[in-house]
N, C-alpha and C. Protein backbone atom coordinates (compact mmCIF):
# COMPACT_ATOMS: atom_id res chain seq x y z
N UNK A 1 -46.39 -11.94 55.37
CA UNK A 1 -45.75 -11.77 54.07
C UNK A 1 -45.99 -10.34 53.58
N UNK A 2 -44.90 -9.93 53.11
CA UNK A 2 -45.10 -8.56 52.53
C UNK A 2 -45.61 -8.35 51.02
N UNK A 3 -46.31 -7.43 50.70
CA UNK A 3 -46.95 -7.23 49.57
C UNK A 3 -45.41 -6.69 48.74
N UNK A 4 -45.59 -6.90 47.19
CA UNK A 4 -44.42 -6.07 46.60
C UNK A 4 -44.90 -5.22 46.19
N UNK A 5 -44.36 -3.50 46.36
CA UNK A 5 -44.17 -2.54 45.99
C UNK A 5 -44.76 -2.23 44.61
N UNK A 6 -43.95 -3.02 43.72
CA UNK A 6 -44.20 -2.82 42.20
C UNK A 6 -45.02 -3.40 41.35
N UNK A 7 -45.92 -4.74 41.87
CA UNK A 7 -46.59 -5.57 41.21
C UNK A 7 -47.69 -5.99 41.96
N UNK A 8 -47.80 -5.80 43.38
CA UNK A 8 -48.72 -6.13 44.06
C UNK A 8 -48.85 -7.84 44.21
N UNK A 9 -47.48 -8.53 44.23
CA UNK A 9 -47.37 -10.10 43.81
C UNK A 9 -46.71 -10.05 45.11
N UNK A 10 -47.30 -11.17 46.40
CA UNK A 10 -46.91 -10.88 47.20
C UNK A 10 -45.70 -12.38 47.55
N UNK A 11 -45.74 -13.40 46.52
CA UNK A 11 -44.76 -13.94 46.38
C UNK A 11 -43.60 -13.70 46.65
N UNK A 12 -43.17 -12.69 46.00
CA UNK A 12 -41.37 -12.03 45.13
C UNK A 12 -41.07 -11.30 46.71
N UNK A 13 -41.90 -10.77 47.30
CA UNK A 13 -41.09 -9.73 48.38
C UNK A 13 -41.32 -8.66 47.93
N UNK A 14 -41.32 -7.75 49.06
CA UNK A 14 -40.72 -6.09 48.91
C UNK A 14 -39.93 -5.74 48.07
N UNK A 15 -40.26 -4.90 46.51
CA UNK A 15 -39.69 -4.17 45.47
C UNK A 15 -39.47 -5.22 44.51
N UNK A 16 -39.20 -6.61 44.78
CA UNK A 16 -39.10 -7.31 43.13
C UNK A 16 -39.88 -7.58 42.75
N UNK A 17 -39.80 -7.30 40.68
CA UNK A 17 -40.08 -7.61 40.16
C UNK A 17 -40.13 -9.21 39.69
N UNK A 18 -41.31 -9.22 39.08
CA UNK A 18 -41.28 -10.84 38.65
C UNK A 18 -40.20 -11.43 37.74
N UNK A 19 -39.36 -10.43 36.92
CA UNK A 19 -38.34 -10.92 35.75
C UNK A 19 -36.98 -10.55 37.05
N UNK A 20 -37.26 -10.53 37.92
CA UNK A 20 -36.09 -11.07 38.97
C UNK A 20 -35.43 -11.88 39.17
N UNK A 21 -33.97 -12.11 39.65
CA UNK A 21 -33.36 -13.45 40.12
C UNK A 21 -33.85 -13.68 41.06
N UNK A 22 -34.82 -12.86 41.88
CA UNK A 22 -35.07 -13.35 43.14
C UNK A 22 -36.26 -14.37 43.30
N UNK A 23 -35.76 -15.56 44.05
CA UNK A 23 -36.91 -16.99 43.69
C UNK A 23 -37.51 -16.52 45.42
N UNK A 24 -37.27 -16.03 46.02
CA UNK A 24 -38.03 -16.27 47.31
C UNK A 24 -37.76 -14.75 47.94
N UNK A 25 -38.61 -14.50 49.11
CA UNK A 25 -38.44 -12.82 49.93
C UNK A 25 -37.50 -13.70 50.92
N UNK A 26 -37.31 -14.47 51.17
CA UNK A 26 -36.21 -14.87 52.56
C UNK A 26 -34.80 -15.27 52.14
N UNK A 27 -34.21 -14.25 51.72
CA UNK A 27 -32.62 -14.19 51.74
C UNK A 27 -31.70 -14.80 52.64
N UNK A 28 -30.75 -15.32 52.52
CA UNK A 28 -29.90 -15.10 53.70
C UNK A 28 -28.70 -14.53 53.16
N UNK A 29 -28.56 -13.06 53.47
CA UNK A 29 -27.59 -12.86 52.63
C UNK A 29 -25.94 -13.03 53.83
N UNK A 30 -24.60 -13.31 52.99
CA UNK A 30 -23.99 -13.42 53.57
C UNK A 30 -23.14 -11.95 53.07
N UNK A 31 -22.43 -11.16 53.91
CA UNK A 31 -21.34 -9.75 53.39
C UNK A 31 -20.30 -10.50 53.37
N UNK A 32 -19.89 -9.67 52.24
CA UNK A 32 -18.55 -10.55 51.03
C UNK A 32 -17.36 -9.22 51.99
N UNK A 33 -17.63 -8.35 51.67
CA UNK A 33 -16.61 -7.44 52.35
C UNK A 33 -17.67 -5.44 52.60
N UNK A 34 -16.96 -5.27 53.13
CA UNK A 34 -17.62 -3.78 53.82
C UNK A 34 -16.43 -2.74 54.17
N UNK A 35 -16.99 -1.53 53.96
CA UNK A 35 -16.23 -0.67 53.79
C UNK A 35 -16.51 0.89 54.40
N UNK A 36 -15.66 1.73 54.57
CA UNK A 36 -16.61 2.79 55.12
C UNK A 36 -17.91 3.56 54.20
N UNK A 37 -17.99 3.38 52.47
CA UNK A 37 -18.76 3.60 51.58
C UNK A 37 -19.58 2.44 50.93
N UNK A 38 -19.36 1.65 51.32
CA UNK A 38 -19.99 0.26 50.88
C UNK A 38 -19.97 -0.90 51.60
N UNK A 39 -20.94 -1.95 51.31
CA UNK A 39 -21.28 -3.11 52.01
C UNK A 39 -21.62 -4.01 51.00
N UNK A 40 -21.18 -5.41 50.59
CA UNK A 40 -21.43 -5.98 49.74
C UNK A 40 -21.69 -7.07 50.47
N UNK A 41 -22.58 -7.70 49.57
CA UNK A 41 -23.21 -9.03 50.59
C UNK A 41 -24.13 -10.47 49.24
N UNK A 42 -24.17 -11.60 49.38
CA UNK A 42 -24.57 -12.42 48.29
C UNK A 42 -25.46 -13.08 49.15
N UNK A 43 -26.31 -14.11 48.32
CA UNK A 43 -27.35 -14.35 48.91
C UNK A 43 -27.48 -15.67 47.63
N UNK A 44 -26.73 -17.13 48.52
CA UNK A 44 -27.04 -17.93 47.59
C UNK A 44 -28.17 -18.67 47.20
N UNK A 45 -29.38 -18.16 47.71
CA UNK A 45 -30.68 -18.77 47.35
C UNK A 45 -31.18 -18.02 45.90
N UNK A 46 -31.24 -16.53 45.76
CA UNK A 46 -31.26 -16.01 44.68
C UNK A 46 -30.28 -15.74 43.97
N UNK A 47 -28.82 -15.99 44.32
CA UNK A 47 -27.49 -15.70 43.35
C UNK A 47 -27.96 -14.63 42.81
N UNK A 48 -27.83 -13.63 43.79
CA UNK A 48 -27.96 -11.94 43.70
C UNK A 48 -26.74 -11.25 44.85
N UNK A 49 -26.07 -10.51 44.03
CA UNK A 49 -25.08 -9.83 44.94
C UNK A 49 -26.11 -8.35 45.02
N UNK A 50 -25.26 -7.89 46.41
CA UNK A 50 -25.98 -6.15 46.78
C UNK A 50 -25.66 -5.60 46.95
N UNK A 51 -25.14 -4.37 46.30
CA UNK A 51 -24.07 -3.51 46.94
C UNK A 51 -25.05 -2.31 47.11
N UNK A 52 -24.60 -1.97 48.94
CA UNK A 52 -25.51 -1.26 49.71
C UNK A 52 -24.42 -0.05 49.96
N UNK A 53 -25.00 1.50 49.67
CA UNK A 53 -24.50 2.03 49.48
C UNK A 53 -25.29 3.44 50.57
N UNK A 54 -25.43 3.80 51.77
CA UNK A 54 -25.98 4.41 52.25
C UNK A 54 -27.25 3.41 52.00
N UNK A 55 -28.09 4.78 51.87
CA UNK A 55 -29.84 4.81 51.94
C UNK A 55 -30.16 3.49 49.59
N UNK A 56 -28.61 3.40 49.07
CA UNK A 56 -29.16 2.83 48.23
C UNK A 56 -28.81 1.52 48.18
N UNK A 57 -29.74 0.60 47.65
CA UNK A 57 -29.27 -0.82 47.23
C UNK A 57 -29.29 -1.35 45.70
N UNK A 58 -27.83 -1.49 45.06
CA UNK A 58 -28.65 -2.04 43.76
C UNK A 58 -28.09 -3.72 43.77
N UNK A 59 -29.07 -4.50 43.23
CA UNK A 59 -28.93 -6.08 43.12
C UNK A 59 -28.45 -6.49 42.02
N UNK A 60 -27.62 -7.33 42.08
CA UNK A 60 -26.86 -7.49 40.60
C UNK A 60 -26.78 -8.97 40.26
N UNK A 61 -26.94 -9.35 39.35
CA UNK A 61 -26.28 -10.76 38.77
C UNK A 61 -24.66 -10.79 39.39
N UNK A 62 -24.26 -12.27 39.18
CA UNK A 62 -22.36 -12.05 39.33
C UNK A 62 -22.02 -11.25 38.00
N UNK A 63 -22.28 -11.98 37.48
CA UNK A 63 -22.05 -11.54 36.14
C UNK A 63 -22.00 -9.67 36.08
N UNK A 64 -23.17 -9.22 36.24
CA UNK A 64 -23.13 -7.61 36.25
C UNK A 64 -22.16 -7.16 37.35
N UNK A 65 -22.39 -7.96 38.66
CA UNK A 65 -21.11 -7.38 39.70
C UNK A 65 -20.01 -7.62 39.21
N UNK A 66 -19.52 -7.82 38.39
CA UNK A 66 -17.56 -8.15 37.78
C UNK A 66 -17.92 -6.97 37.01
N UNK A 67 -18.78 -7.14 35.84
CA UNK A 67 -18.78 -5.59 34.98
C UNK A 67 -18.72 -4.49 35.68
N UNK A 68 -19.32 -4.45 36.72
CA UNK A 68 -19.59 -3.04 37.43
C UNK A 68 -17.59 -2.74 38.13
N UNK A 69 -17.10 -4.19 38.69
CA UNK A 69 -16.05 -3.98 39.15
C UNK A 69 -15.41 -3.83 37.78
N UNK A 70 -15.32 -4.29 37.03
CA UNK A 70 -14.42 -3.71 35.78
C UNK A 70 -14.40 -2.14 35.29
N UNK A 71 -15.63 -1.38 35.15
CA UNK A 71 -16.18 -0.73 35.05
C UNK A 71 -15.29 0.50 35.92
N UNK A 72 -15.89 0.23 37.39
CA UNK A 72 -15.07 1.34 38.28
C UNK A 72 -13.54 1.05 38.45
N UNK A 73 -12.82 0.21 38.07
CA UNK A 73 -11.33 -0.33 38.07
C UNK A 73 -10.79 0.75 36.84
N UNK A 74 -11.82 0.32 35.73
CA UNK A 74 -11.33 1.64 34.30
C UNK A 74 -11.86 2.67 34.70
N UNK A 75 -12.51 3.61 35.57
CA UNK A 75 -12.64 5.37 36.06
C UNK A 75 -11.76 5.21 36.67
N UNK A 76 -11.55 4.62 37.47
CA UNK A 76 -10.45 4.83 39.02
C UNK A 76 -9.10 4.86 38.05
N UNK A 77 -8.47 4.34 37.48
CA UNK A 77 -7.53 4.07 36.93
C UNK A 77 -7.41 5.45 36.21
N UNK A 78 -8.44 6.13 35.23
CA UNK A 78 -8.56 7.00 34.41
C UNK A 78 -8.90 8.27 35.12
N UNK A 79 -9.00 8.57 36.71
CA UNK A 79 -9.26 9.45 37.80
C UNK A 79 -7.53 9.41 38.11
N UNK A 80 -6.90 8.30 38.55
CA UNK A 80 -5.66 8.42 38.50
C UNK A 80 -4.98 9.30 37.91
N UNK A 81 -5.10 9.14 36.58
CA UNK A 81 -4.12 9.42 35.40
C UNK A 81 -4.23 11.45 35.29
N UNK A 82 -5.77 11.24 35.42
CA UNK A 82 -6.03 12.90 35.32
C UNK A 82 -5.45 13.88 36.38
N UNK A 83 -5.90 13.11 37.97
CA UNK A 83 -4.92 13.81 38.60
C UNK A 83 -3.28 13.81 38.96
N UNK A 84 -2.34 12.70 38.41
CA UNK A 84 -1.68 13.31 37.76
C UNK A 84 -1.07 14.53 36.37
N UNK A 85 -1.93 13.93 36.15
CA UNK A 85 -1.78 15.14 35.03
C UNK A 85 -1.96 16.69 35.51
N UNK A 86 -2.98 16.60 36.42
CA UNK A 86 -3.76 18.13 37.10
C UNK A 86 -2.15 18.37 38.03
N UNK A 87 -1.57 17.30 38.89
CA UNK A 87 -0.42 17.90 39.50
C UNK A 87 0.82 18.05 38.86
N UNK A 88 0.85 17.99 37.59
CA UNK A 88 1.80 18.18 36.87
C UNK A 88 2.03 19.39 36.39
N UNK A 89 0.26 20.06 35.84
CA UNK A 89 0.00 21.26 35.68
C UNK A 89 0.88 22.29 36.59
N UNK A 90 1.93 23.78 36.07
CA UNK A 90 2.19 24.15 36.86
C UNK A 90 0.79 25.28 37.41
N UNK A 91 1.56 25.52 38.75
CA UNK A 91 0.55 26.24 39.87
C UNK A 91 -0.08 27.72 38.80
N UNK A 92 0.74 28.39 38.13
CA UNK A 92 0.34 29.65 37.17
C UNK A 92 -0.88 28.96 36.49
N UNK A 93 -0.58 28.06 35.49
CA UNK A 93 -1.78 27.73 34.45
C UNK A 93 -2.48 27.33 35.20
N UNK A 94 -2.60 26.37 36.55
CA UNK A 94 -4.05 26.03 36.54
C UNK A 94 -4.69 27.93 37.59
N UNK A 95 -3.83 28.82 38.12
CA UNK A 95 -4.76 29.59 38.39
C UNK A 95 -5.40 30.33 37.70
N UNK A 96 -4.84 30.38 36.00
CA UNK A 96 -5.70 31.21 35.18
C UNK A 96 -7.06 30.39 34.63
N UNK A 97 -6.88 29.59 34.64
CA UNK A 97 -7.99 28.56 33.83
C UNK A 97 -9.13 28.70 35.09
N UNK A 98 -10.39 28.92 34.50
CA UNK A 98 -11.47 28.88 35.30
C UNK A 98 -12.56 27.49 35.00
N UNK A 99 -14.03 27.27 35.43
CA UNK A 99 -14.73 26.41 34.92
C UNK A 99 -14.94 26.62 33.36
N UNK A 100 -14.55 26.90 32.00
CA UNK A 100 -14.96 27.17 31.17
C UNK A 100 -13.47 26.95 30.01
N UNK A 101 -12.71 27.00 30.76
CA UNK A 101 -11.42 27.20 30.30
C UNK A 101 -10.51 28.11 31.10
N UNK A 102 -9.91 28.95 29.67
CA UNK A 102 -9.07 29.96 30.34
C UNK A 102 -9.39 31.41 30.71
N UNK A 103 -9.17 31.86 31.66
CA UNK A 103 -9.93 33.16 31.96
C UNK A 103 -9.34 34.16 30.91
């Protein structure tokens, strides 16, 4: 059994905390879908989703995983809109404008 990281409670597993969803260190997590930037995966013993992101993992309630997808649905949407707007810009104005504004 592994000691945890943060509490020295060797119950919870590696890195959780005790105010965790996590009831046990033996997951089985199943991947919901994967991607070339992400890997998502649930784990119905703790009803903890994980979205693994490189070298990071953050664990989420469902609940927080829909916010988070709501969340990046309104940037992405609002990343949209800007770069239209940026290709609408003609080619003159955006070469005078520098990081600060306008040169």
């Amino acid at each position: 059994m592994r000691m945890n990281v943060i509490d020295g409670d060797p119950t919870l597993g590696a890195g959780y905390r005790k105010d965790s969803p996590v009831k046990d260190a033996h997951c089985r997590h199943r991947t919901l879908a994967q991607g070339p930037a992400a890997q998502i995966q649930y784990c119905p013993e703790c009803r903890a989703v994980a979205v693994h992101m490189g070298a990071l993992t953050v664990r989420l309630q469902p609940a927080g995983a829909e916010s988070l997808w709501a969340t990046l649905g309104e940037a992405l949407h609002e990343l949209q809109r800007l770069r239209e707007a940026e290709d609408a810009t003609p080619a003159f104005a955006r070469a005078r404008s520098g990081p600060f504004g306008t040169a």
